[in-house]
Protein backbone atom coordinates (compact mmCIF):
# COMPACT_ATOMS: atom_id res chain seq x y z
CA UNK A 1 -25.43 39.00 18.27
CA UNK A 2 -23.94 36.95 15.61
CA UNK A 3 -25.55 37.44 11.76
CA UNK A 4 -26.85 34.17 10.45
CA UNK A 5 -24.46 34.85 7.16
CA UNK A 6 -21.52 35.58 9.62
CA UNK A 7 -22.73 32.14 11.57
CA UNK A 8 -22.46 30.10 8.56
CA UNK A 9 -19.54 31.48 7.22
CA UNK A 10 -17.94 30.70 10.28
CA UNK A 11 -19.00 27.73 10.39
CA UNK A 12 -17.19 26.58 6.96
CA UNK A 13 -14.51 28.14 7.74
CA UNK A 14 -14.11 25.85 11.34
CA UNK A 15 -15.26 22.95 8.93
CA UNK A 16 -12.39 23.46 6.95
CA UNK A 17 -10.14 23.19 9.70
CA UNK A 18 -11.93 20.69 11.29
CA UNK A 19 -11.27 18.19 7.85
CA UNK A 20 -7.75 19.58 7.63
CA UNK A 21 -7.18 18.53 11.61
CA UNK A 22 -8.58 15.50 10.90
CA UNK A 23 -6.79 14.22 8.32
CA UNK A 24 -3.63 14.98 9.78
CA UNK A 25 -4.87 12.59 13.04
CA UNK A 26 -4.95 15.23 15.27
CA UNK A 27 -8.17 15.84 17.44
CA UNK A 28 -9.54 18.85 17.86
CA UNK A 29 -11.98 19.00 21.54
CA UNK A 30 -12.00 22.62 22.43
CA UNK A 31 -13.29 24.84 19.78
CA UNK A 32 -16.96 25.76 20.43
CA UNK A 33 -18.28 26.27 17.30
CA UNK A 34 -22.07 27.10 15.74
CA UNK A 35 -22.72 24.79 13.45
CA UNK A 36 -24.99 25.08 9.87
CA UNK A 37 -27.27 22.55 10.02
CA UNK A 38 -27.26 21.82 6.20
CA UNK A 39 -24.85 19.62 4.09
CA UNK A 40 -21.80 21.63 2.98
CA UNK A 41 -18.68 20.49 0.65
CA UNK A 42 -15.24 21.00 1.12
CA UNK A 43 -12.46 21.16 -1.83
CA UNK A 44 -9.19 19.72 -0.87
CA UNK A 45 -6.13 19.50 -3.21
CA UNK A 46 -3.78 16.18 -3.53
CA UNK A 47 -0.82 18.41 -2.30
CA UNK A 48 -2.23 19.22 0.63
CA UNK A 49 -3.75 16.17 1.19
CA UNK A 50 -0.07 14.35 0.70
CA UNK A 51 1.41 16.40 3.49
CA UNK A 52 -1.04 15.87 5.93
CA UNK A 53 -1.12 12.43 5.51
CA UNK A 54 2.72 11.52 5.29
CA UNK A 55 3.43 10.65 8.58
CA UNK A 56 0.49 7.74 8.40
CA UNK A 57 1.84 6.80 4.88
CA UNK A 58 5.35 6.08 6.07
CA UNK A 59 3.98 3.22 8.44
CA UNK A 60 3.15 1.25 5.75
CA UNK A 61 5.14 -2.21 5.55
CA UNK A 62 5.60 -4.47 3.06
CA UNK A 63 7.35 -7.65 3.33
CA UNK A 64 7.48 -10.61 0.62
CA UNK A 65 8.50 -14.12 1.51
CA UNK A 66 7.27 -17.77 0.34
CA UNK A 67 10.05 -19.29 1.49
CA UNK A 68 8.88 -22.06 3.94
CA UNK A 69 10.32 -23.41 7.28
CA UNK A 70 13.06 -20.75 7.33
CA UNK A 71 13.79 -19.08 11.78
CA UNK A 72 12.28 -15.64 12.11
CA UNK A 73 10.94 -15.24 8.69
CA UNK A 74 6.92 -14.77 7.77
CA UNK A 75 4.72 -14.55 5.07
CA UNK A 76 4.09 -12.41 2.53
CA UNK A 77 1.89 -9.32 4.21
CA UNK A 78 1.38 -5.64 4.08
CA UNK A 79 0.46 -3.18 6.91
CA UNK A 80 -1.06 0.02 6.32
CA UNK A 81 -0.41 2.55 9.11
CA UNK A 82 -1.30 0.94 12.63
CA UNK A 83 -3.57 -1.76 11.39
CA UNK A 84 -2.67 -5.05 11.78
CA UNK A 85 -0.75 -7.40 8.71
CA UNK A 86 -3.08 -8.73 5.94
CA UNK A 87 -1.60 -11.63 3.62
CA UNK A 88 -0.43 -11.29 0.53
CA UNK A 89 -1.16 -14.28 -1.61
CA UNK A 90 2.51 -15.15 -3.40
CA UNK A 91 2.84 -18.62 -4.68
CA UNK A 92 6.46 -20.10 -5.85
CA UNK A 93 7.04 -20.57 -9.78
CA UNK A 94 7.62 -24.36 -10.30
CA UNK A 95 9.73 -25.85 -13.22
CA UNK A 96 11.63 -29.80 -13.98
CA UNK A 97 14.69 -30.64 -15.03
CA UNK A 98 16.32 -33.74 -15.08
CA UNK A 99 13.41 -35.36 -13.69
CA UNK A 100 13.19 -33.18 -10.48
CA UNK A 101 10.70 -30.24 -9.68
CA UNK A 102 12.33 -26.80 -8.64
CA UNK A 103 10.97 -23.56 -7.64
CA UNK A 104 11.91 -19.58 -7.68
CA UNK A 105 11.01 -18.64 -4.06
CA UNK A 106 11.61 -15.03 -3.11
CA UNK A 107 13.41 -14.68 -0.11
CA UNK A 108 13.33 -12.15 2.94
CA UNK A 109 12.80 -8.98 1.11
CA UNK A 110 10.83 -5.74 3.19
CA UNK A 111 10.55 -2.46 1.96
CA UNK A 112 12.85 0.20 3.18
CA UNK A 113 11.66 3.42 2.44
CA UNK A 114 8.04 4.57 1.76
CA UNK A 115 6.55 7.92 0.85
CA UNK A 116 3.66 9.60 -0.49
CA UNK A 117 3.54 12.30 -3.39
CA UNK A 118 0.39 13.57 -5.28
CA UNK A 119 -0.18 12.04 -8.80
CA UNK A 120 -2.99 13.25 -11.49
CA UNK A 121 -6.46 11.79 -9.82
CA UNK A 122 -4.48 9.78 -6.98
CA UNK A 123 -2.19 9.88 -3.97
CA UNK A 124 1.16 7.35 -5.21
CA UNK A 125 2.63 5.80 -2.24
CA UNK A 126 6.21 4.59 -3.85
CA UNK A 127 7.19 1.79 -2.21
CA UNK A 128 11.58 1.31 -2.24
CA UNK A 129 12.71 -2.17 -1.06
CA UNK A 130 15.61 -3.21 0.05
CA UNK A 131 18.38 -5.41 -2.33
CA UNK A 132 20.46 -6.85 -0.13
CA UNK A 133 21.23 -11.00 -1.05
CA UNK A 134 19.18 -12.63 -3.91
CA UNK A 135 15.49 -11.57 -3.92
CA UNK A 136 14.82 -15.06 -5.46
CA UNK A 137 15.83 -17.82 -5.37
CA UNK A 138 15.95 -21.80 -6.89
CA UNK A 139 14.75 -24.30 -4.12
CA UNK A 140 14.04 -27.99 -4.45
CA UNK A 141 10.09 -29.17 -4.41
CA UNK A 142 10.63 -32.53 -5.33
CA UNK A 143 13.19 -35.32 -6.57
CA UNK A 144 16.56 -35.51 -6.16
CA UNK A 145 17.50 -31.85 -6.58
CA UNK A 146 20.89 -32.12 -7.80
CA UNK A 147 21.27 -29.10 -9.51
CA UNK A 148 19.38 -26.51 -6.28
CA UNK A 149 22.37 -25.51 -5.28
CA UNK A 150 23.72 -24.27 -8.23
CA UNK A 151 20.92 -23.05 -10.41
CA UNK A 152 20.96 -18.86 -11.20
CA UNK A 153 19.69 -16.55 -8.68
CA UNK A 154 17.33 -13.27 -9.49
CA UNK A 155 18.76 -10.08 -8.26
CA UNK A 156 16.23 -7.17 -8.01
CA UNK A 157 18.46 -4.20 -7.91
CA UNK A 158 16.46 -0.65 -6.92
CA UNK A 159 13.18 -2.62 -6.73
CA UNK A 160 9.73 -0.04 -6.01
CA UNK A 161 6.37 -0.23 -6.00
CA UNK A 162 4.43 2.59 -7.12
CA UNK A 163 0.50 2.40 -5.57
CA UNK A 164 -2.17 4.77 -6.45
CA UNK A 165 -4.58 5.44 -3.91
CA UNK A 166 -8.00 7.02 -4.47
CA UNK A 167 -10.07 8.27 -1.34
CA UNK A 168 -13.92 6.59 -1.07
CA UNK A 169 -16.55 6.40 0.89
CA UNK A 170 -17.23 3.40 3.34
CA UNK A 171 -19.12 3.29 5.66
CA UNK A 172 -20.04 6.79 6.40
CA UNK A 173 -16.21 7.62 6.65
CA UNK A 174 -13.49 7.75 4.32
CA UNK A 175 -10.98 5.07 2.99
CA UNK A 176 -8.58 4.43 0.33
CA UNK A 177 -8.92 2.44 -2.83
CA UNK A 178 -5.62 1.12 -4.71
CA UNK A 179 -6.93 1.96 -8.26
CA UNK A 180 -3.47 1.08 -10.08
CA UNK A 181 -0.04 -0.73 -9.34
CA UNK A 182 3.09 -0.32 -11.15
CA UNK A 183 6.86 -2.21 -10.41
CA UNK A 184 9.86 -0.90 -11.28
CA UNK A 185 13.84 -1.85 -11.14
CA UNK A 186 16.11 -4.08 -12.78
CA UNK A 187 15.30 -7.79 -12.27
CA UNK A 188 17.84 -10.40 -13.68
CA UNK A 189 18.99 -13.67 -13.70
CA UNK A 190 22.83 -14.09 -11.72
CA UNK A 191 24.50 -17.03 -12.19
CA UNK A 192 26.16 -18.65 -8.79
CA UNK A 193 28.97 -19.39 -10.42
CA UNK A 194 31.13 -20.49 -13.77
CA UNK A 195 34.33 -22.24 -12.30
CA UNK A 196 33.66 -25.33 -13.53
CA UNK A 197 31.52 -27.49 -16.07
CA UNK A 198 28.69 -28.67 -14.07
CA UNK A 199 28.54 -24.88 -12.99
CA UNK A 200 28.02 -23.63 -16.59
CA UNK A 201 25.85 -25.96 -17.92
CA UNK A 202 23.64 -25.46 -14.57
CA UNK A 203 23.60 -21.81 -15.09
CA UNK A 204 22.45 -22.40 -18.78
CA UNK A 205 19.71 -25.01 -18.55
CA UNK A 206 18.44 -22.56 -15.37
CA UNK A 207 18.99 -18.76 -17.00
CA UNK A 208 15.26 -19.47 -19.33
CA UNK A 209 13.61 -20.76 -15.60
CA UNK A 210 14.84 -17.45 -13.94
CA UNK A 211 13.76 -15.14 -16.70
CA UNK A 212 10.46 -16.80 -16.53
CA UNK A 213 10.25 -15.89 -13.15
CA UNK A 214 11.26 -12.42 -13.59
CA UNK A 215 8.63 -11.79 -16.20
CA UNK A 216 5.68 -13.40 -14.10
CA UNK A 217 7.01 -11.80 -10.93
CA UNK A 218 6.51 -8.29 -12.74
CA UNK A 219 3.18 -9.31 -14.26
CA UNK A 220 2.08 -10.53 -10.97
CA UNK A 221 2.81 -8.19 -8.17
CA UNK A 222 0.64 -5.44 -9.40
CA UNK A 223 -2.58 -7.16 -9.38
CA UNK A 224 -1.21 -9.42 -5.66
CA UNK A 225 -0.50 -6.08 -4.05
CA UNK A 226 -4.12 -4.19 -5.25
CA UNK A 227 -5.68 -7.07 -3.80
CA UNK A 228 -3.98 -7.47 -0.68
CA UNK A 229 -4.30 -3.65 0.11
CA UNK A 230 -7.86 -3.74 -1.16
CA UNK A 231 -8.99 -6.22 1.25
CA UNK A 232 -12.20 -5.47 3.85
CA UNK A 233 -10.33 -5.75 6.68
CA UNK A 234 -7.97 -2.75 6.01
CA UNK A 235 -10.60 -0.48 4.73
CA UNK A 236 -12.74 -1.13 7.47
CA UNK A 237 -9.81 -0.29 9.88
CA UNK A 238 -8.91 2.88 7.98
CA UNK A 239 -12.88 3.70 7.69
CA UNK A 240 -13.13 2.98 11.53
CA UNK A 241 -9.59 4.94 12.13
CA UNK A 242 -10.49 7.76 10.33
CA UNK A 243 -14.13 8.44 11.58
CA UNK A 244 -13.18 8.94 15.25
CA UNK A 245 -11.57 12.26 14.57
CA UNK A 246 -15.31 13.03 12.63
CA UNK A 247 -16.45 14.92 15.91
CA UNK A 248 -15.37 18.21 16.97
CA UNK A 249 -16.43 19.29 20.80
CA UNK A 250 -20.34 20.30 20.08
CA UNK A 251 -20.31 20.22 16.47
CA UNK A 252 -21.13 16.41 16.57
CA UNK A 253 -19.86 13.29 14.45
CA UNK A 254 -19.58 14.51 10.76
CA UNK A 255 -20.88 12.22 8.09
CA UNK A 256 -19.33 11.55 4.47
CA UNK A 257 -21.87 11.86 1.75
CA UNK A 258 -19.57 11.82 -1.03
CA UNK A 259 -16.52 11.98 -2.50
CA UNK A 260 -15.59 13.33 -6.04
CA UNK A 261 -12.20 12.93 -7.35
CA UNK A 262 -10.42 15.35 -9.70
CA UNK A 263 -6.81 15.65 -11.22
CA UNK A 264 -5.63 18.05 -8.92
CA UNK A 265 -7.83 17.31 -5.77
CA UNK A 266 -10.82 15.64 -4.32
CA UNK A 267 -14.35 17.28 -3.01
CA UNK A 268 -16.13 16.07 0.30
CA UNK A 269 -19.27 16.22 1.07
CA UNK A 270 -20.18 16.02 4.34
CA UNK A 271 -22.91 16.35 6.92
CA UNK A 272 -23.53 16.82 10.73
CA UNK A 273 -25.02 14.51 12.64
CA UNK A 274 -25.88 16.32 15.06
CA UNK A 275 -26.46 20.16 16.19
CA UNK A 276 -24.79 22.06 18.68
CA UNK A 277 -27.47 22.92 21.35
């Protein structure tokens, strides 16, 4: 016969892996296990937590366009895993010249690579997108226009997004929070071209216009991406995602109490719902 010590020590020890299996979104239906009734807590460190959940991290998408009308291309969104896209709110940065309005629209760009490391008190998914073509550029909104077609274009060369993710509770489950944002690359203004007068003087009135946009663009994103990733929707898909692997075999559905967060890791505590019979 089994020692009750020996019976809950077991049964941390198939709690453990039982979180671990979990996170890693792989479901565990065999073990038969003897459960502890009581609440328990379970330590888990960023590193670990990074590798198990890489493979979900790299199916995050990010794509920003406001360009309207244009074959093939959407909106603005991000997609976290499997979920479905959520919009991203990006609005164009209007100016006038000459009596006509013009706006910085960025165009087409998608990130390329994503992957998650362990930060102090976070997870950082760093977002790399791709720099291929302008990222922005000048489009007419109204009046005659004359100068759209030759006004500077913003190049975005090694653009990334750095996110910082902190696990919560929601719902009885657990989700991540976007508690910080930070861009990074080298934005500037390119002119289309110098051959000629018109060219120049295009290039000049537009260069202040495209810095502008730079500057706002950088101000911007942070606080457009931390909403868009913060919205309901996704953290009650992740919540919902998550909490089916919360059952092992008889154990029952665990339950998320709380969640503290420290530097180096974060501590669950958890319940069963129900008890093996």
């Amino acid at each position: 016969m089994q020692s009750k010590g020996n019976s809950v020590q077991t049964g941390s020890a198939n709690a453990r892996r039982l979180i671990l299996s979990w996170l890693a979104a792989v479901t565990v239906s065999s073990a038969v296990v003897t459960w502890p009734a009581s609440a328990a807590d379970l330590k888990i460190t960023f590193a670990e937590l990074t590798r198990l959940l890489q493979g979900i991290a790299t199916g995050t998408r990010i794509y920003l366009n406001n360009v309207q009308g244009r074959l093939f291309a959407s909106q603005s969104s991000v997609k976290v895993s499997n979920t479905q896209e959520y919009p991203i709110e990006l609005p164009a940065r209007t100016f006038r010249i000459l009596g006509s309005t013009y706006g910085y629209f960025v165009s087409d760009v998608a990130s390329s690579t994503v992957k998650l490391i362990p930060v102090n008190g976070a997870l950082r998914l760093v977002v790399n997108f791709e720099s291929d073509g302008p990222e922005a550029m000048a489009m007419c909104v109204s009046g005659g226009c004359a100068l759209a077609d030759i006004l500077p274009d913003v190049q975005w060369d090694n653009a990334v997004a750095n996110i910082d993710f902190v696990p919560i509770r929601f719902n009885g489950s657990i989700a991540f929070e976007v508690k910080a944002v930070s861009v990074g690359g080298a934005a500037r203004a390119v002119c289309k071209g110098t051959a000629d007068f018109l060219e120049r003087q295009a290039c000049s009135l537009g260069l202040p216009f495209a810095n502008r946009t730079i500057t706002q663009l950088k101000a911007d994103l942070p606080r457009l991406l931390r909403d868009a990733v913060n919205q309901p929707g996704i953290q009650q898909q992740l919540a919902e995602g998550l909490k089916r692997f919360l059952v092992l075999g008889p154990g029952g559905e665990i339950a998320i109490n709380n969640i503290t967060v420290e530097p180096n890791s974060m501590t669950v505590s958890f319940r069963f719902n129900t008890t093996a019979n």
